[in-house]
C-alpha atoms as a PDB file:
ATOM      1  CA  UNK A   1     -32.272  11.727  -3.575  1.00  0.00           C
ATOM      2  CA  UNK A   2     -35.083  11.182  -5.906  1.00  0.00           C
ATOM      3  CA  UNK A   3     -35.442   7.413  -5.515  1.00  0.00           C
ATOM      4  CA  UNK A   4     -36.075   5.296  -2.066  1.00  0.00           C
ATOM      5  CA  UNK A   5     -36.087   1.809  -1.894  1.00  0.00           C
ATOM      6  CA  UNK A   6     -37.381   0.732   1.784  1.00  0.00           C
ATOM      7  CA  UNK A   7     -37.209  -3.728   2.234  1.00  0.00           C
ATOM      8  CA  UNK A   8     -38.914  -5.060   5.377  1.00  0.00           C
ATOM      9  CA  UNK A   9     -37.452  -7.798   6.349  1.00  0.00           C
ATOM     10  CA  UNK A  10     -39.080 -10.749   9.039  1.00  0.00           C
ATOM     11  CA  UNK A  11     -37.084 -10.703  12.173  1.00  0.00           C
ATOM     12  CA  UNK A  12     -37.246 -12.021  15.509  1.00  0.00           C
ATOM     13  CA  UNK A  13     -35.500 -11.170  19.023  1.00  0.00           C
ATOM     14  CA  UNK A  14     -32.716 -14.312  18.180  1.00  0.00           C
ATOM     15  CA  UNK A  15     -31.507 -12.993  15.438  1.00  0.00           C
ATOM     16  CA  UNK A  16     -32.327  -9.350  14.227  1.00  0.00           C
ATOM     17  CA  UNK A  17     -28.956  -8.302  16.326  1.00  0.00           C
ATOM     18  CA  UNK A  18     -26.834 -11.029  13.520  1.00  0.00           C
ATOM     19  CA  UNK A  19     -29.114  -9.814  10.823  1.00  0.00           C
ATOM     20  CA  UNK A  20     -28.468  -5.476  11.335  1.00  0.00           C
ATOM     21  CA  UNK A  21     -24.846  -6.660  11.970  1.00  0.00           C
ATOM     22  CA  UNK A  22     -24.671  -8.406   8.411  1.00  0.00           C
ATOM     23  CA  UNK A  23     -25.980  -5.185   7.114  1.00  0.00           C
ATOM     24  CA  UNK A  24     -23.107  -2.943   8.553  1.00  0.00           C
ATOM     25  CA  UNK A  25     -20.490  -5.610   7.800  1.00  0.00           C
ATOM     26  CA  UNK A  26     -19.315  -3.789   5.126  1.00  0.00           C
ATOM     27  CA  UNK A  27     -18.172  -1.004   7.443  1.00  0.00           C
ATOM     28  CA  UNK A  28     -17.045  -3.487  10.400  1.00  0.00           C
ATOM     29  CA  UNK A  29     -15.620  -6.203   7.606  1.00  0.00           C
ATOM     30  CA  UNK A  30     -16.310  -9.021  10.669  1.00  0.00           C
ATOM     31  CA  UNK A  31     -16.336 -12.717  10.128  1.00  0.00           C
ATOM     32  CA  UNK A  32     -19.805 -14.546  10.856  1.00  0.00           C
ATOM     33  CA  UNK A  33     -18.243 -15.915  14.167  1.00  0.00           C
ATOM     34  CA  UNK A  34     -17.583 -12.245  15.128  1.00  0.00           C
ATOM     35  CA  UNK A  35     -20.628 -10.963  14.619  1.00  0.00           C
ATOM     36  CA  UNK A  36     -22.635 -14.062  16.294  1.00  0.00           C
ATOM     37  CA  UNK A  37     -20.319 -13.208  19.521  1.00  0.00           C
ATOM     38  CA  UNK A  38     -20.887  -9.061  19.187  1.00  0.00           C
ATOM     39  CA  UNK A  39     -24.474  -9.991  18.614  1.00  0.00           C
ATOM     40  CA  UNK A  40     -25.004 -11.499  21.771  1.00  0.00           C
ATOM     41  CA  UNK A  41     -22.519  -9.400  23.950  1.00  0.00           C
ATOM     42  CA  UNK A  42     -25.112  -6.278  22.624  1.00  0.00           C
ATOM     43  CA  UNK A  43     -28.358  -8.262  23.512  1.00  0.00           C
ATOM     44  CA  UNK A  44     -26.644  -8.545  27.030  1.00  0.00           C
ATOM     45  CA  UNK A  45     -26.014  -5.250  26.812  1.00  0.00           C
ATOM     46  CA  UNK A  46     -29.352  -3.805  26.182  1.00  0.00           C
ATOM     47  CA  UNK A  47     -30.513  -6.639  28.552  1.00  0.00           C
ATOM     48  CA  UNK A  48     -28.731  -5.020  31.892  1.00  0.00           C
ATOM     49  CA  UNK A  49     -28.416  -1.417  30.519  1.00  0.00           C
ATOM     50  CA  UNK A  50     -29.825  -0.294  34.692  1.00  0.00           C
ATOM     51  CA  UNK A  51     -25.964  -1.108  35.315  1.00  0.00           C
ATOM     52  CA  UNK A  52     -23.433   1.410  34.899  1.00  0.00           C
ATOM     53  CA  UNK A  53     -21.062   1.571  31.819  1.00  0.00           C
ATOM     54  CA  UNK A  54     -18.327  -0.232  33.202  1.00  0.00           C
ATOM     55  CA  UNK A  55     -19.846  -2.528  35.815  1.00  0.00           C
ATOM     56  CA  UNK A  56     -22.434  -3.527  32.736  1.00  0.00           C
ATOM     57  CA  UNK A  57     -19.159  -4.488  30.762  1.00  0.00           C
ATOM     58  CA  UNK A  58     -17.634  -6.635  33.052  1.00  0.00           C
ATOM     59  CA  UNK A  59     -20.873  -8.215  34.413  1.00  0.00           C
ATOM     60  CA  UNK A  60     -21.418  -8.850  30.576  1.00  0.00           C
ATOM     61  CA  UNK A  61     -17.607 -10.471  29.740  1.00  0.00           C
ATOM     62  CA  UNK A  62     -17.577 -12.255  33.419  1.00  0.00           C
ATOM     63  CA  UNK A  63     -16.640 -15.990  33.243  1.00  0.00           C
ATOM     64  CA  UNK A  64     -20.170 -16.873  33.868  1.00  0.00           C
ATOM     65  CA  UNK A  65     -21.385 -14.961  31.197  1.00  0.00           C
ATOM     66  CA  UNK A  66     -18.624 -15.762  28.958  1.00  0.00           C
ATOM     67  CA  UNK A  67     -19.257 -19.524  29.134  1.00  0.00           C
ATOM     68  CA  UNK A  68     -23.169 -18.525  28.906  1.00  0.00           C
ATOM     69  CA  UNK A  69     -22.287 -16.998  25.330  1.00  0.00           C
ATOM     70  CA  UNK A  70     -20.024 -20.081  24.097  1.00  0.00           C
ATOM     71  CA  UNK A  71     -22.668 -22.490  25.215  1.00  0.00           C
ATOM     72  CA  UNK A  72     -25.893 -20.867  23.201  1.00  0.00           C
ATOM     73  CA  UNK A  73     -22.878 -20.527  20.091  1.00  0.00           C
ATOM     74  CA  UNK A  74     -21.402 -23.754  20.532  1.00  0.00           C
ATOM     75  CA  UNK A  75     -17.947 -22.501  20.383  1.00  0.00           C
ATOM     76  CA  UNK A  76     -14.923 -23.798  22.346  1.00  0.00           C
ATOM     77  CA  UNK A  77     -13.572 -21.673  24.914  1.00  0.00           C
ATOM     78  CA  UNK A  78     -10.252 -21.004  22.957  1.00  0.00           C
ATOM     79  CA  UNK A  79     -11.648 -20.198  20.078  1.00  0.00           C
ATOM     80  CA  UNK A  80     -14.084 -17.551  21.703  1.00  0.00           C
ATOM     81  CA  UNK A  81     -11.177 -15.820  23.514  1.00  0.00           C
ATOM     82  CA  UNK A  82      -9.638 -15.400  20.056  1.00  0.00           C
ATOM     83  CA  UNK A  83     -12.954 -13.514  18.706  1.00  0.00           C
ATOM     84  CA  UNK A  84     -13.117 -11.452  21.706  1.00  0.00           C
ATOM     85  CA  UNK A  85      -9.023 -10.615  21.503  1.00  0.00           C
ATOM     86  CA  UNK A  86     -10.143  -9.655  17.743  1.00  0.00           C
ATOM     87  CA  UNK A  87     -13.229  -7.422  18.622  1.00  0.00           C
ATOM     88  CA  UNK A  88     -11.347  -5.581  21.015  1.00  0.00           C
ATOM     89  CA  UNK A  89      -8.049  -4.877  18.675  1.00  0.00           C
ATOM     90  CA  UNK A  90      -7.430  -1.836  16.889  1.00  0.00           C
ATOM     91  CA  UNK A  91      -7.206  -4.187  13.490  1.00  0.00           C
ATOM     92  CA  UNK A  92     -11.081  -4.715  13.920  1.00  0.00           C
ATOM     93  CA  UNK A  93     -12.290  -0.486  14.490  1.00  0.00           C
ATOM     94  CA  UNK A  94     -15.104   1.153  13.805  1.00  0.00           C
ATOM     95  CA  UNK A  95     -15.519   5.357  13.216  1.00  0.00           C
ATOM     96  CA  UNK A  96     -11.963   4.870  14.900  1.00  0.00           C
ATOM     97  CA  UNK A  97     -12.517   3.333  17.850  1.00  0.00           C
ATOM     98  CA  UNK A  98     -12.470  -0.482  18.957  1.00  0.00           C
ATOM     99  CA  UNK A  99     -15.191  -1.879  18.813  1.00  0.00           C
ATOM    100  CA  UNK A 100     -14.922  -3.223  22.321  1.00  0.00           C
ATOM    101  CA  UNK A 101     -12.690  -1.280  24.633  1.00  0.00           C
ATOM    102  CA  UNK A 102     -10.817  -2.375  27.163  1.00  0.00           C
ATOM    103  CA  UNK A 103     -13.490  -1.859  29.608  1.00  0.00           C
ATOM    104  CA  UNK A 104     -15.512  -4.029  27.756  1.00  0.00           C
ATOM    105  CA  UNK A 105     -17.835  -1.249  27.147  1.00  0.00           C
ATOM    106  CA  UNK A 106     -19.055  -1.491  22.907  1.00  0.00           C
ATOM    107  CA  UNK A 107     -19.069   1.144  20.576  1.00  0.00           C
ATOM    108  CA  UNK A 108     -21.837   3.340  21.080  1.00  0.00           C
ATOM    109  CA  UNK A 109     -22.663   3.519  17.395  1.00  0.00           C
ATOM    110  CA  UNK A 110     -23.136  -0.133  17.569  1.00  0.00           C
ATOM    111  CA  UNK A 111     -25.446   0.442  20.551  1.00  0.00           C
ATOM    112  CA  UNK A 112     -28.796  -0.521  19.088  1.00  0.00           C
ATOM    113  CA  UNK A 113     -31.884  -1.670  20.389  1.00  0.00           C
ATOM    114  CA  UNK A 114     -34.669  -3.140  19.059  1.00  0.00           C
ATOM    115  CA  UNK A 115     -38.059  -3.034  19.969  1.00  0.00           C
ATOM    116  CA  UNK A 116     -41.539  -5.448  19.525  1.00  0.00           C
ATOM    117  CA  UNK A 117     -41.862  -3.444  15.916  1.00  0.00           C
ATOM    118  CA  UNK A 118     -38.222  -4.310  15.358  1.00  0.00           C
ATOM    119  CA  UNK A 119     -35.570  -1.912  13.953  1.00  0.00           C
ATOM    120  CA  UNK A 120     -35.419   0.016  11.413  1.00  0.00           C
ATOM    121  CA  UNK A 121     -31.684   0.297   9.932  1.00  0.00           C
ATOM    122  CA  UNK A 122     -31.290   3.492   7.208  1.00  0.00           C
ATOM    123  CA  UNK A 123     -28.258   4.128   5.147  1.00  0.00           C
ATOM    124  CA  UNK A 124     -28.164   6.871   2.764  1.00  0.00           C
ATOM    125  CA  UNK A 125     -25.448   7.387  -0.504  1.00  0.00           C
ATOM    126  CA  UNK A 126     -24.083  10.449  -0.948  1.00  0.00           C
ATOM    127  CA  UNK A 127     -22.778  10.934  -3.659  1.00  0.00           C
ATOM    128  CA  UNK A 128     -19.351  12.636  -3.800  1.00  0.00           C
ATOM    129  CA  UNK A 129     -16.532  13.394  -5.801  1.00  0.00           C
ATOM    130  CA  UNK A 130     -13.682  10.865  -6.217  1.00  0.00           C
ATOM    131  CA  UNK A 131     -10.414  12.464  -7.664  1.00  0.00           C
ATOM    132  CA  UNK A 132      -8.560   9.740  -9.306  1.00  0.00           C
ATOM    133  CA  UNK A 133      -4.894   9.284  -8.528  1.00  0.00           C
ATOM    134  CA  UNK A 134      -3.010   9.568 -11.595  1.00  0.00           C
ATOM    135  CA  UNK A 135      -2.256   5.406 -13.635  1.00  0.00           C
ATOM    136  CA  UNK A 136       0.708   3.789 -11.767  1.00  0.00           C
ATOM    137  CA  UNK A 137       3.036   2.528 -14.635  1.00  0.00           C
ATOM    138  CA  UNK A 138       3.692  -0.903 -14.754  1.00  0.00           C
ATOM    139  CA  UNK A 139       7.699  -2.523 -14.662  1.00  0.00           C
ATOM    140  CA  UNK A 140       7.568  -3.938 -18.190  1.00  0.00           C
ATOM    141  CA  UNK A 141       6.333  -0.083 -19.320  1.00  0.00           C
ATOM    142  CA  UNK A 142       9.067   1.728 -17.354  1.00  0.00           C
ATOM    143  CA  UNK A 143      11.315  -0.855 -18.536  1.00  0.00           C
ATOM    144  CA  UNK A 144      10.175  -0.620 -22.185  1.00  0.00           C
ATOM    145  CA  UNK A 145      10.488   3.428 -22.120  1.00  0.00           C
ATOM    146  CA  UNK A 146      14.399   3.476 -21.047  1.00  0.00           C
ATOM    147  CA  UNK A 147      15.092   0.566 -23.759  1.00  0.00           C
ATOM    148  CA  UNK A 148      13.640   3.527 -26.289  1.00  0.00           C
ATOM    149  CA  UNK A 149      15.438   6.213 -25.133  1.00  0.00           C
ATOM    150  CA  UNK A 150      18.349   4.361 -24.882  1.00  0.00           C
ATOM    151  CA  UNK A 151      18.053   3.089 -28.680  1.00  0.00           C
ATOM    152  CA  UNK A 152      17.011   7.034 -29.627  1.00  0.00           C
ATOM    153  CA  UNK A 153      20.441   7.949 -28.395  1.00  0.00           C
ATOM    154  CA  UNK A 154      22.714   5.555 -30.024  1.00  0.00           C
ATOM    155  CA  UNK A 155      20.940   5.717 -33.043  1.00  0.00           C
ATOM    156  CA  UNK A 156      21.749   9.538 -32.720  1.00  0.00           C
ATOM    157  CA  UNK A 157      25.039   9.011 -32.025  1.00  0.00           C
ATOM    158  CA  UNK A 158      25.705   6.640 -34.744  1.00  0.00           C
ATOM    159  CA  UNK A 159      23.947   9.444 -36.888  1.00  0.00           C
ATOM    160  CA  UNK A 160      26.698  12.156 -36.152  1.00  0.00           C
ATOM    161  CA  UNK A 161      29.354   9.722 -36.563  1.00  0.00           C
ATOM    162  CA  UNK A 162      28.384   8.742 -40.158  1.00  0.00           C
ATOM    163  CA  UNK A 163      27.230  12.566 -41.231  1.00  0.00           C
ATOM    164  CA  UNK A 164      30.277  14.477 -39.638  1.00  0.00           C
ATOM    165  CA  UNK A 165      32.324  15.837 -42.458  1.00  0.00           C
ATOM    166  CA  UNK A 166      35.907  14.501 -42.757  1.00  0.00           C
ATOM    167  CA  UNK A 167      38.262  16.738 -41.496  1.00  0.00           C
ATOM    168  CA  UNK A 168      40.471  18.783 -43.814  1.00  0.00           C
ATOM    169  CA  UNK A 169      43.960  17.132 -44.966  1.00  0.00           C
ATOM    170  CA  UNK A 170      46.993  18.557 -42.355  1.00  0.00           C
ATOM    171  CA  UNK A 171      49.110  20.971 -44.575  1.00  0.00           C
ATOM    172  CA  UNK A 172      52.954  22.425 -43.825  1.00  0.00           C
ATOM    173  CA  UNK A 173      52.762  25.836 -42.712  1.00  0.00           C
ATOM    174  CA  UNK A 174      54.293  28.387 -45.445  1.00  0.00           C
ATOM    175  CA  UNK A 175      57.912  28.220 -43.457  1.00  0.00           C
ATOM    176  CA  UNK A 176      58.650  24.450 -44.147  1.00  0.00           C
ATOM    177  CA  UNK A 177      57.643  24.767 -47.512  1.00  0.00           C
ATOM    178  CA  UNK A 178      60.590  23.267 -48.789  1.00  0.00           C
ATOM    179  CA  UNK A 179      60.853  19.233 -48.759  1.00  0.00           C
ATOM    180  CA  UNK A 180      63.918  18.305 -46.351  1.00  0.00           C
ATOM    181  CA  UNK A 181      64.048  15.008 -48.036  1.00  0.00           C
ATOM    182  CA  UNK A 182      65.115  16.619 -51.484  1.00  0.00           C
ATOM    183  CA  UNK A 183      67.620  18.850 -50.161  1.00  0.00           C
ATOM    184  CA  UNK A 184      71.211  18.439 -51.119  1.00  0.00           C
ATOM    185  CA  UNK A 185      73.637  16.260 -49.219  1.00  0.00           C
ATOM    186  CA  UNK A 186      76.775  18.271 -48.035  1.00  0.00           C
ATOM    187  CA  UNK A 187      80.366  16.482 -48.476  1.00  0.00           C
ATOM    188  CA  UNK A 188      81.512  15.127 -45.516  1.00  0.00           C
ATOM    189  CA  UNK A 189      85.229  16.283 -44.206  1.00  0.00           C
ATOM    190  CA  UNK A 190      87.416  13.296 -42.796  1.00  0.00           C
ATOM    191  CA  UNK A 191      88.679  14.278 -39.684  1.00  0.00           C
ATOM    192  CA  UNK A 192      91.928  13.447 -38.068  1.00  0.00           C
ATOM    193  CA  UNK A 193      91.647  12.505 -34.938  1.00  0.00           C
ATOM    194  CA  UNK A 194      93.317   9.795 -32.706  1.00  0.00           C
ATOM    195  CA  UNK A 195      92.727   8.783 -29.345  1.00  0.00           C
ATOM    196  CA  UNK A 196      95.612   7.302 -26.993  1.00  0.00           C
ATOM    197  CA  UNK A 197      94.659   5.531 -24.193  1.00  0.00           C
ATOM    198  CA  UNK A 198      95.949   7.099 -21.034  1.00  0.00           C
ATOM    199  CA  UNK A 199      99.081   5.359 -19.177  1.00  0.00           C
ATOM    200  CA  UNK A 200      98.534   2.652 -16.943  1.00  0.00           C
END
């Protein structure tokens, strides 16, 4: 990696955890609402990180921290349930995981914590190679392919038909070589014969 661009960006405690969340959204593909409520459920996080894991969580997701968190966004209760439902499904992962569990502990990639210098976020591009899959044909072509191999065969059929030599004339074998309609007619005998009816 020959070239390095570094951008320092002004920042301050309120809202460097929306602005390194903007940065990775193209990994975590959240809506602005989502990350405003992630945002703040990791500044809580960092705030009481002396608790355990799991107490931290749900001290952090409590109903007096929950309506703490709607209040400084402004959003209605119903609405904020929704985003947390969302951050903790599998449809909204990260690396795999959720990126809330169901203990309410967050992802500990997404664990970050700023300090008074603020926070410096590095991604690097590796470049790899892509194989690519091989051109999905289209209906129309597919389509278009079978009417021209269908037209190739009749035309090849019609072909044969026309080119096919006609067949040779049907000829009496040697033994009926003689014409039976020229042969003589014999004399016909008259026969004397009666028949009597039988006696009632």
């Amino acid at each position: 990696m020959k070239q390095k661009k570094v951008i320092s960006l002004p920042t301050n405690e309120g809202k460097v955890y929306r602005q390194i969340l903007a940065f990775m959204n193209f990994m975590l593909n959240l809506t602005p609402q989502e990350r405003d409520v992630l945002a703040e459920v990791i500044k809580l996080d960092n705030e009481y990180e002396a608790l355990p894991p799991e107490k931290r969580g749900k001290f952090i997701l409590s109903t007096d921290m929950r309506k703490e968190i709607r209040d400084s966004l402004n959003i209605e209760e119903k609405q904020f349930n929704v985003i947390l439902s969302r951050l903790k499904s599998t449809k909204k992962s990260f690396m795999g995981k959720p990126i809330i569990d169901d203990n309410n502990i967050i992802h500990p990639e997404l664990k970050f914590k700023p300090d008074q210098d603020g926070f410096r976020f590095e991604v690097n591009f590796v470049m790899t190679t892509v194989s690519t899959p091989a051109p999905v044909k289209q209906f129309t072509e597919e389509l278009e392919e079978q009417m021209v191999e269908q037209q190739e065969e009749e035309n090849k059929f019609i072909e044969e038909q026309l080119w096919t030599p006609a067949p040779e004339p049907i000829t009496n074998p040697t033994e009926y070589k003689h014409d039976a309609a020229q042969a003589p007619v014999l004399e016909e005998e008259d026969w004397d014969i009666s028949i009597t009816p039988p006696n009632e």
